[in-house]
C-alpha atoms as a PDB file:
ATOM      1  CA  UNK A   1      20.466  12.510 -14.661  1.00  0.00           C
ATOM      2  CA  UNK A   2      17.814  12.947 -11.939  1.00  0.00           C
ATOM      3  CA  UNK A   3      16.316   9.803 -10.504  1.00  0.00           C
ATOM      4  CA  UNK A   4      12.393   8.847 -10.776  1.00  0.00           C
ATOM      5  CA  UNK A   5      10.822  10.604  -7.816  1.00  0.00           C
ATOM      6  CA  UNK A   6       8.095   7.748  -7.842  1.00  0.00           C
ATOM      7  CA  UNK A   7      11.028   5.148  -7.409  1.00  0.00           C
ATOM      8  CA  UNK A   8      13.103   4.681  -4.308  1.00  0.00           C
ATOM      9  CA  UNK A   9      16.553   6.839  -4.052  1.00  0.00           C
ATOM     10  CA  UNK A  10      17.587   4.308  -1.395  1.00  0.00           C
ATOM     11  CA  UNK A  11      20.027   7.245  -0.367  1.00  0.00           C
ATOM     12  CA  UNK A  12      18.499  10.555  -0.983  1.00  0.00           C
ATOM     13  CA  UNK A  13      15.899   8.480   1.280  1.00  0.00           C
ATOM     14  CA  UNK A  14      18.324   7.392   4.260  1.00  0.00           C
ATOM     15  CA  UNK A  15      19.931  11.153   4.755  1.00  0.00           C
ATOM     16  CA  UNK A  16      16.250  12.111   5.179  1.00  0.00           C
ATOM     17  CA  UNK A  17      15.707   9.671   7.884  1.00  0.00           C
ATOM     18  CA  UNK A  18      18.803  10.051   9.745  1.00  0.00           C
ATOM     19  CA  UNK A  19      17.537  13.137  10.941  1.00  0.00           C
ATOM     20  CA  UNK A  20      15.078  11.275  13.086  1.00  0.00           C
ATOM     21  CA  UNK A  21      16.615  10.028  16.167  1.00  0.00           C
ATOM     22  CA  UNK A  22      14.441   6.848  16.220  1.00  0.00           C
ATOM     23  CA  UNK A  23      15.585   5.920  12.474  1.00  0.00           C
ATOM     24  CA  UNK A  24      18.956   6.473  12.700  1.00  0.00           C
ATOM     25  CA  UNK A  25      19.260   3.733  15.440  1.00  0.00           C
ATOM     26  CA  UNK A  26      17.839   1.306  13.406  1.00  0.00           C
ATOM     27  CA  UNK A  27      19.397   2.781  10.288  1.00  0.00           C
ATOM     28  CA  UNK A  28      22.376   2.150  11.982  1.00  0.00           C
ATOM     29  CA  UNK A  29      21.168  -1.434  13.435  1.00  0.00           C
ATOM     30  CA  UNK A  30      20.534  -2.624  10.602  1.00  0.00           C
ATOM     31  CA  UNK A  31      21.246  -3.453   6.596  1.00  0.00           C
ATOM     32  CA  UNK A  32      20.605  -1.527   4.216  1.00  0.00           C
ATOM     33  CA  UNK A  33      17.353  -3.034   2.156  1.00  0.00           C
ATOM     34  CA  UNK A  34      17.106  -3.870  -1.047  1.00  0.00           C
ATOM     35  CA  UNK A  35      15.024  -3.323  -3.565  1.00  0.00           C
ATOM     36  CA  UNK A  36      13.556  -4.654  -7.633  1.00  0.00           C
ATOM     37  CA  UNK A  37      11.610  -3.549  -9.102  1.00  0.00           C
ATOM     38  CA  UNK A  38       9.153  -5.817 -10.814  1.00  0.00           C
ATOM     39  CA  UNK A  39       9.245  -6.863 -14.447  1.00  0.00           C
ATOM     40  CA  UNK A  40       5.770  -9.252 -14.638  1.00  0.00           C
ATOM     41  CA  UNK A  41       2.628  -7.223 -12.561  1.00  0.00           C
ATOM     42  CA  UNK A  42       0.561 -10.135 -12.988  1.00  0.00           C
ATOM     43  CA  UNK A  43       3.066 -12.221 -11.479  1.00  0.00           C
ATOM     44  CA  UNK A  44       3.486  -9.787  -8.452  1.00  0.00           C
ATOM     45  CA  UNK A  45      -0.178  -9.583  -7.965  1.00  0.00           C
ATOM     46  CA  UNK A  46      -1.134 -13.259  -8.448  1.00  0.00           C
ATOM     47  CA  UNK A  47       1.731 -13.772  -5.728  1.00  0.00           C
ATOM     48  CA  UNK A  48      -0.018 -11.468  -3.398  1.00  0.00           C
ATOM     49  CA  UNK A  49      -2.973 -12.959  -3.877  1.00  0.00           C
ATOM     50  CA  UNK A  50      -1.930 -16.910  -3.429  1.00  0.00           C
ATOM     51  CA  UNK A  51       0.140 -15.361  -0.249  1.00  0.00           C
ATOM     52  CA  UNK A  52      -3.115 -13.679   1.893  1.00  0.00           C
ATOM     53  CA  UNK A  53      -3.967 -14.711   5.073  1.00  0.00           C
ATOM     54  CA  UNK A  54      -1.335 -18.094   4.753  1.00  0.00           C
ATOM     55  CA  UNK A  55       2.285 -18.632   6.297  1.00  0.00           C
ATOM     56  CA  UNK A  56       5.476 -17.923   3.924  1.00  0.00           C
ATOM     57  CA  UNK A  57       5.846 -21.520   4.060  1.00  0.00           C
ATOM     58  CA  UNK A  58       2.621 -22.953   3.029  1.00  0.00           C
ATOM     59  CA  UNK A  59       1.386 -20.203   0.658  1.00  0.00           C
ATOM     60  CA  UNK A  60       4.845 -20.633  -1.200  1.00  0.00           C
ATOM     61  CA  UNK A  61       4.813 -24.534  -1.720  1.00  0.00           C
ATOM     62  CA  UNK A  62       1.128 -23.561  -3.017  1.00  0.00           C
ATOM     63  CA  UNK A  63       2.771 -20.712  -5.164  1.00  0.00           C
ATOM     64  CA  UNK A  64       5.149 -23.311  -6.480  1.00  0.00           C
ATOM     65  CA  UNK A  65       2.833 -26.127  -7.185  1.00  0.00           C
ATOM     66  CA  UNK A  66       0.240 -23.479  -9.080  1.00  0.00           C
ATOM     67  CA  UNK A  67       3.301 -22.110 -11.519  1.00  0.00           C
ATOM     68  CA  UNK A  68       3.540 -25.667 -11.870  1.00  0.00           C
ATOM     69  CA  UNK A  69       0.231 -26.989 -13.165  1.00  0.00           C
ATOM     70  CA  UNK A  70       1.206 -24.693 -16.470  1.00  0.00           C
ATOM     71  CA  UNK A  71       4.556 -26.588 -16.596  1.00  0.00           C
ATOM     72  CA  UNK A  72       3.317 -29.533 -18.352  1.00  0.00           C
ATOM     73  CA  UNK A  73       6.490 -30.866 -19.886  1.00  0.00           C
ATOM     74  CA  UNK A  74       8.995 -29.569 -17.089  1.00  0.00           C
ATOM     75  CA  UNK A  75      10.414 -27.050 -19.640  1.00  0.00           C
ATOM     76  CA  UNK A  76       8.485 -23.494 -18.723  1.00  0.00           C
ATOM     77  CA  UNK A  77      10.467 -21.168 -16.817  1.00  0.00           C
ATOM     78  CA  UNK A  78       8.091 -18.358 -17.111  1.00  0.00           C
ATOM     79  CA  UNK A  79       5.212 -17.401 -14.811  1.00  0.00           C
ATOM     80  CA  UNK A  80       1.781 -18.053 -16.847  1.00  0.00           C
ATOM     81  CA  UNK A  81       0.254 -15.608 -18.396  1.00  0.00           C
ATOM     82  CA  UNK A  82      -3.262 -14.124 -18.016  1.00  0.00           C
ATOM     83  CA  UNK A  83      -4.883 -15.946 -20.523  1.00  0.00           C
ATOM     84  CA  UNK A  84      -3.548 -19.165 -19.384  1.00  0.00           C
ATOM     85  CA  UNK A  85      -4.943 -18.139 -15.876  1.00  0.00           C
ATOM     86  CA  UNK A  86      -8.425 -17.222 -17.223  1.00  0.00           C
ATOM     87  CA  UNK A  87      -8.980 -20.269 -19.231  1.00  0.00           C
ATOM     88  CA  UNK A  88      -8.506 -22.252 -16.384  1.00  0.00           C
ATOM     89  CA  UNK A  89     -11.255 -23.997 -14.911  1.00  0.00           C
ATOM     90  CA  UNK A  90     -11.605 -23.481 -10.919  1.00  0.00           C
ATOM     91  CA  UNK A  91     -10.890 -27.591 -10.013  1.00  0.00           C
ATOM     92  CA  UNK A  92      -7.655 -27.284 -11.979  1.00  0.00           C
ATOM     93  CA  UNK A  93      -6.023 -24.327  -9.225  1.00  0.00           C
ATOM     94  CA  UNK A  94      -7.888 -26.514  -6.677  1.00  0.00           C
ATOM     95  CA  UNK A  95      -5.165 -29.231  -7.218  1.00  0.00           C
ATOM     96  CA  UNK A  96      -2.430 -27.116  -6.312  1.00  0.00           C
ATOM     97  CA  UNK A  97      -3.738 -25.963  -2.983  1.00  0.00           C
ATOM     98  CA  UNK A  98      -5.290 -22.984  -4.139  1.00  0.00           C
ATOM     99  CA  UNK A  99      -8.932 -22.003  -2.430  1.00  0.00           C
ATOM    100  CA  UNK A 100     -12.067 -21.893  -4.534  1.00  0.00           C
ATOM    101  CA  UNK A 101     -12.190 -18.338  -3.507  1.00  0.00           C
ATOM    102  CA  UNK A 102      -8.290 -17.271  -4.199  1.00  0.00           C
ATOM    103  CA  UNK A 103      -9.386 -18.678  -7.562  1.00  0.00           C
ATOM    104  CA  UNK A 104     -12.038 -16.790  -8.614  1.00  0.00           C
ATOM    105  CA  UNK A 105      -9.459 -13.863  -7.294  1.00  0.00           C
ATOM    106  CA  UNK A 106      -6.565 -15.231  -9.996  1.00  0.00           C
ATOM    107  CA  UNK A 107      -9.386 -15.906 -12.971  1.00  0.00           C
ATOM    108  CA  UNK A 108     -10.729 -12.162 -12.185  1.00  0.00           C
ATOM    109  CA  UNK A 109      -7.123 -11.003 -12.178  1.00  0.00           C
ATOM    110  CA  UNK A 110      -6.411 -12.633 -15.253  1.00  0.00           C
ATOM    111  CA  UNK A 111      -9.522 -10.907 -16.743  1.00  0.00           C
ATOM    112  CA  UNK A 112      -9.111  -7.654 -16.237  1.00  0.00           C
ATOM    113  CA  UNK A 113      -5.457  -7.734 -17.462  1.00  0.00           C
ATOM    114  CA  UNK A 114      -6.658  -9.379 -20.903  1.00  0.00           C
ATOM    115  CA  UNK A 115      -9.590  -6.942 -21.116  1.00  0.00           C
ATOM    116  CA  UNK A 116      -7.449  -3.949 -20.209  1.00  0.00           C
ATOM    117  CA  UNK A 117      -9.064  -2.928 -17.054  1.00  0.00           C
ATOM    118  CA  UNK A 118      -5.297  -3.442 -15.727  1.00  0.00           C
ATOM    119  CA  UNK A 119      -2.614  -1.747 -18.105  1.00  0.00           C
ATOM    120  CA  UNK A 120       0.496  -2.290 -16.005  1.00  0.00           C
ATOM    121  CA  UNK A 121       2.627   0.341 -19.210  1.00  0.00           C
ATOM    122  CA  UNK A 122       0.647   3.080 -17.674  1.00  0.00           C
ATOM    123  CA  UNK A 123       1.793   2.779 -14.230  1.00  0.00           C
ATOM    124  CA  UNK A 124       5.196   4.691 -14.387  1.00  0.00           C
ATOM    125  CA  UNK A 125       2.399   7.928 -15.173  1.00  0.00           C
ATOM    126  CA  UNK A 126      -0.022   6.859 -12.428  1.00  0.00           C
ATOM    127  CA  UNK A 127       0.126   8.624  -9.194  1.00  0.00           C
ATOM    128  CA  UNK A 128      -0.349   5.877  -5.827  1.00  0.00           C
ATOM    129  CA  UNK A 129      -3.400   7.171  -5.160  1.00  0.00           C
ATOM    130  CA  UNK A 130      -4.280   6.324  -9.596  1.00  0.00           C
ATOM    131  CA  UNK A 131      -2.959   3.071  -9.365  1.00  0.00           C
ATOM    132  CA  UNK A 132      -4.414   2.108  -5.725  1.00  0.00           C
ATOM    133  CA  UNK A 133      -7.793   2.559  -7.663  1.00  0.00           C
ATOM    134  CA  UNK A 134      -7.113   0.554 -10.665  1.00  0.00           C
ATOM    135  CA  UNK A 135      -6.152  -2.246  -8.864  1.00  0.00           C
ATOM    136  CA  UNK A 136      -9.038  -2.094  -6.079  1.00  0.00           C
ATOM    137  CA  UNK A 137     -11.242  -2.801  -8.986  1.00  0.00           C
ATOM    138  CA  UNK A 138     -10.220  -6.940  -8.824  1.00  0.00           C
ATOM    139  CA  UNK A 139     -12.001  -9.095  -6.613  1.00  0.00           C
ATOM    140  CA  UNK A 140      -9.527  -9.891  -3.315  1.00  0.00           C
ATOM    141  CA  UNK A 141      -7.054  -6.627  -4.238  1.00  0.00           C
ATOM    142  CA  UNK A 142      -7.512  -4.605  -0.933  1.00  0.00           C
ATOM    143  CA  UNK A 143      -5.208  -1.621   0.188  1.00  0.00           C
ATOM    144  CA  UNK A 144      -2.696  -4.209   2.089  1.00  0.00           C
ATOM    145  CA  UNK A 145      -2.246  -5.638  -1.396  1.00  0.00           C
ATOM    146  CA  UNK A 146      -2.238  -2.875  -2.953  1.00  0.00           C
ATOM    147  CA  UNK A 147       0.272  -1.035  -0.510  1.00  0.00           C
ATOM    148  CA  UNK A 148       2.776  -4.352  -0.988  1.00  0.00           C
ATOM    149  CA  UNK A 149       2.545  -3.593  -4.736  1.00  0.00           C
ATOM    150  CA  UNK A 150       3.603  -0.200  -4.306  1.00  0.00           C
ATOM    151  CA  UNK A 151       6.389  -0.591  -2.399  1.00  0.00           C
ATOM    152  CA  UNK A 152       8.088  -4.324  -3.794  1.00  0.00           C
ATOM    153  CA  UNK A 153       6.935  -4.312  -7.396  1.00  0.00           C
ATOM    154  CA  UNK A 154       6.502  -0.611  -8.219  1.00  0.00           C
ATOM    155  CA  UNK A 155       9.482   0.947  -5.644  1.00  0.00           C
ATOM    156  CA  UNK A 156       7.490   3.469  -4.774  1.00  0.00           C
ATOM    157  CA  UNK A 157       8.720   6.066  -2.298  1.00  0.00           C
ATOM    158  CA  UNK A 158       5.954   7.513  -0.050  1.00  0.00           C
ATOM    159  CA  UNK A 159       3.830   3.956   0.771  1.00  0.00           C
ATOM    160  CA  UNK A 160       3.098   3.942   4.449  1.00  0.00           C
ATOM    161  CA  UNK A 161       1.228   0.448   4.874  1.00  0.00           C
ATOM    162  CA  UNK A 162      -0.748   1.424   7.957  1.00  0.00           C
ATOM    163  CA  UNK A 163      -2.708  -1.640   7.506  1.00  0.00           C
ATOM    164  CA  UNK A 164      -0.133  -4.088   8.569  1.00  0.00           C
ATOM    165  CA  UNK A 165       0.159  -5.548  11.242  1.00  0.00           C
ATOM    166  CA  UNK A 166       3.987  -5.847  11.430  1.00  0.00           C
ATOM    167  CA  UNK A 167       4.188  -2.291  10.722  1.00  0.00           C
ATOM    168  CA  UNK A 168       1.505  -1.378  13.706  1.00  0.00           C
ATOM    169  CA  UNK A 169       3.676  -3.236  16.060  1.00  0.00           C
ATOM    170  CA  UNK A 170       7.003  -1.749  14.801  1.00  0.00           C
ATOM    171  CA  UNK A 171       5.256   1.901  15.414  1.00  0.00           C
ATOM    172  CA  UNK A 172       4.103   0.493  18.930  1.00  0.00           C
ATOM    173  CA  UNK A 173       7.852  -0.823  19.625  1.00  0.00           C
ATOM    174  CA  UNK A 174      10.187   2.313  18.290  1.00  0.00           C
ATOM    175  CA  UNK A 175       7.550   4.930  19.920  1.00  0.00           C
ATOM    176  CA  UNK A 176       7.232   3.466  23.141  1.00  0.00           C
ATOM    177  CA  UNK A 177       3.609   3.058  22.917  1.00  0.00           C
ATOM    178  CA  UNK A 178       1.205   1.396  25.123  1.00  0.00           C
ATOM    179  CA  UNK A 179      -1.263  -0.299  22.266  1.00  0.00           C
ATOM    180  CA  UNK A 180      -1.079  -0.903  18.647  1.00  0.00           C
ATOM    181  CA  UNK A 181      -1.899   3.131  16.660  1.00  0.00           C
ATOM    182  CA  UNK A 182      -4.698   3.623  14.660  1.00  0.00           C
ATOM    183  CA  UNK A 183      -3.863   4.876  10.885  1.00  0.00           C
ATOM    184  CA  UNK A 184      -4.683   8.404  11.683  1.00  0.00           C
ATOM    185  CA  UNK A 185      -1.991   8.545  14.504  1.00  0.00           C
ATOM    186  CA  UNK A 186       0.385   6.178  12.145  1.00  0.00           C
ATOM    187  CA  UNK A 187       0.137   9.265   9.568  1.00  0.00           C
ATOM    188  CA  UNK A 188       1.148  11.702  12.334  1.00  0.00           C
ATOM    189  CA  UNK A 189       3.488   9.969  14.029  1.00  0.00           C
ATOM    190  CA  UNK A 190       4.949   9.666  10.554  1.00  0.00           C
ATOM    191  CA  UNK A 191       4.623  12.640   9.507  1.00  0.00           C
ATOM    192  CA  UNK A 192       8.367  13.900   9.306  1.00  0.00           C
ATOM    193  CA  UNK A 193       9.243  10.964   6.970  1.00  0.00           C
ATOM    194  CA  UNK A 194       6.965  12.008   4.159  1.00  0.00           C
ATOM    195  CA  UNK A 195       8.419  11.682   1.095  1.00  0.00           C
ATOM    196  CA  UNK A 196      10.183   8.732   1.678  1.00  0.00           C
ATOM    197  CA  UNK A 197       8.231   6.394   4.484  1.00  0.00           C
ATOM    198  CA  UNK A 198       9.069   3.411   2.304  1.00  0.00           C
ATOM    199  CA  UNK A 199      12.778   2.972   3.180  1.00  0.00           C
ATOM    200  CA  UNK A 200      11.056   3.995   7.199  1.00  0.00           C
ATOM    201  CA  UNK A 201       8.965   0.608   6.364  1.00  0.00           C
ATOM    202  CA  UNK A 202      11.507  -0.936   5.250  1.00  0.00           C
ATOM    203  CA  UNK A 203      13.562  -0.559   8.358  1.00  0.00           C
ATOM    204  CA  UNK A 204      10.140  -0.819  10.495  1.00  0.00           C
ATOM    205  CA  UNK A 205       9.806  -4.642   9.635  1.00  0.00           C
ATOM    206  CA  UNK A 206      13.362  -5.288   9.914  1.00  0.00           C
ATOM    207  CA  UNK A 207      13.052  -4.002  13.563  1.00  0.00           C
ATOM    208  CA  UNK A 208      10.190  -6.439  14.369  1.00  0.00           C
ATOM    209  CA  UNK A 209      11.439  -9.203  12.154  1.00  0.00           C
ATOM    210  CA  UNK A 210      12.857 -11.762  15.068  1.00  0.00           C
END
């Protein structure tokens, strides 16, 4: 049976990029990646959203300690859902660490996946560029967010996150550059990976990882 071509063939992927001298060195530096894909969207998105503009350590004892306010009796193993989120009132996420403006981000996340802005069932139709403008639509979703989506919740193949910053400097690093590339010379320099530039990214922020 032929694989999804708008989810990762980790392989089909890695014989592609072996044909790049650059890759294959770090193809053959490093592990192979792994992927899953998400089952909970809001989850994923809410993540991203706690997660901007902190360190992995503080923005995940925040992460923990919001799951936690809808834990009351120490039994709920699930992430909340929307409506739990949107009937929430803004000095409730402030106890667990969360901003007042990250909160009106999770509340308007919550809304538009209760009022169907956000239909996660129709993303496995959606084309990047479909989806990418769905989820624009919520208050503190940019591209960065957006691009993370695509490539750890939805596996997406093609996602070249020339917004990052770990990304810029793994670009700077494998082509021997003197400063950090714009997108447009990202996209060119990048050019020979199309079709599968996620596994490339993947391998990108392994290379700058230490």
């Amino acid at each position: 049976m032929k694989k999804n071509s708008r989810t990762v063939d980790l392989e089909a992927s890695l014989a592609h990029l072996r044909k790049d001298e650059r890759l294959r060195r770090l193809i053959q530096k490093h592990t192979k990646p792994e992927l899953r894909k998400t089952r909970n969207a809001f989850q994923s998105l809410a993540e991203s959203i706690i997660y901007q503009q902190l360190s992995s350590k503080a923005a995940g004892t925040i992460y923990k300690r919001f799951v936690a306010l809808y834990d009351a009796d120490g039994t709920q193993k699930k992430f909340p859902l929307p409506v739990e989120v949107l009937n929430s009132p803004v000095d409730l996420l402030r106890t667990a660490g969360v901003s007042n403006q990250k909160a009106s981000y999770l509340i308007d996340l919550a809304r538009r996946f209760e009022d169907g802005t956000i239909t996660p069932r129709l993303f496995a139709s959606m084309t990047d560029e479909e989806i990418s403008k769905h989820l624009i639509q919520v208050k503190g979703i940019g591209q960065w967010t957006v691009d993370m989506f695509l490539i750890f919740a939805l596996n997406r193949p093609d996602i070249l996150p020339v917004g990052d910053l770990a990304i810029q400097k793994a670009f700077q690093r494998l082509f021997k550059l003197r400063q950090l590339p714009s997108a447009k010379r990202m996209q060119q320099l990048a050019a020979g990976w199309r079709g599968h530039r996620t596994v490339a990214c993947l391998y990108l922020w392994k290379s700058v990882d230490n």
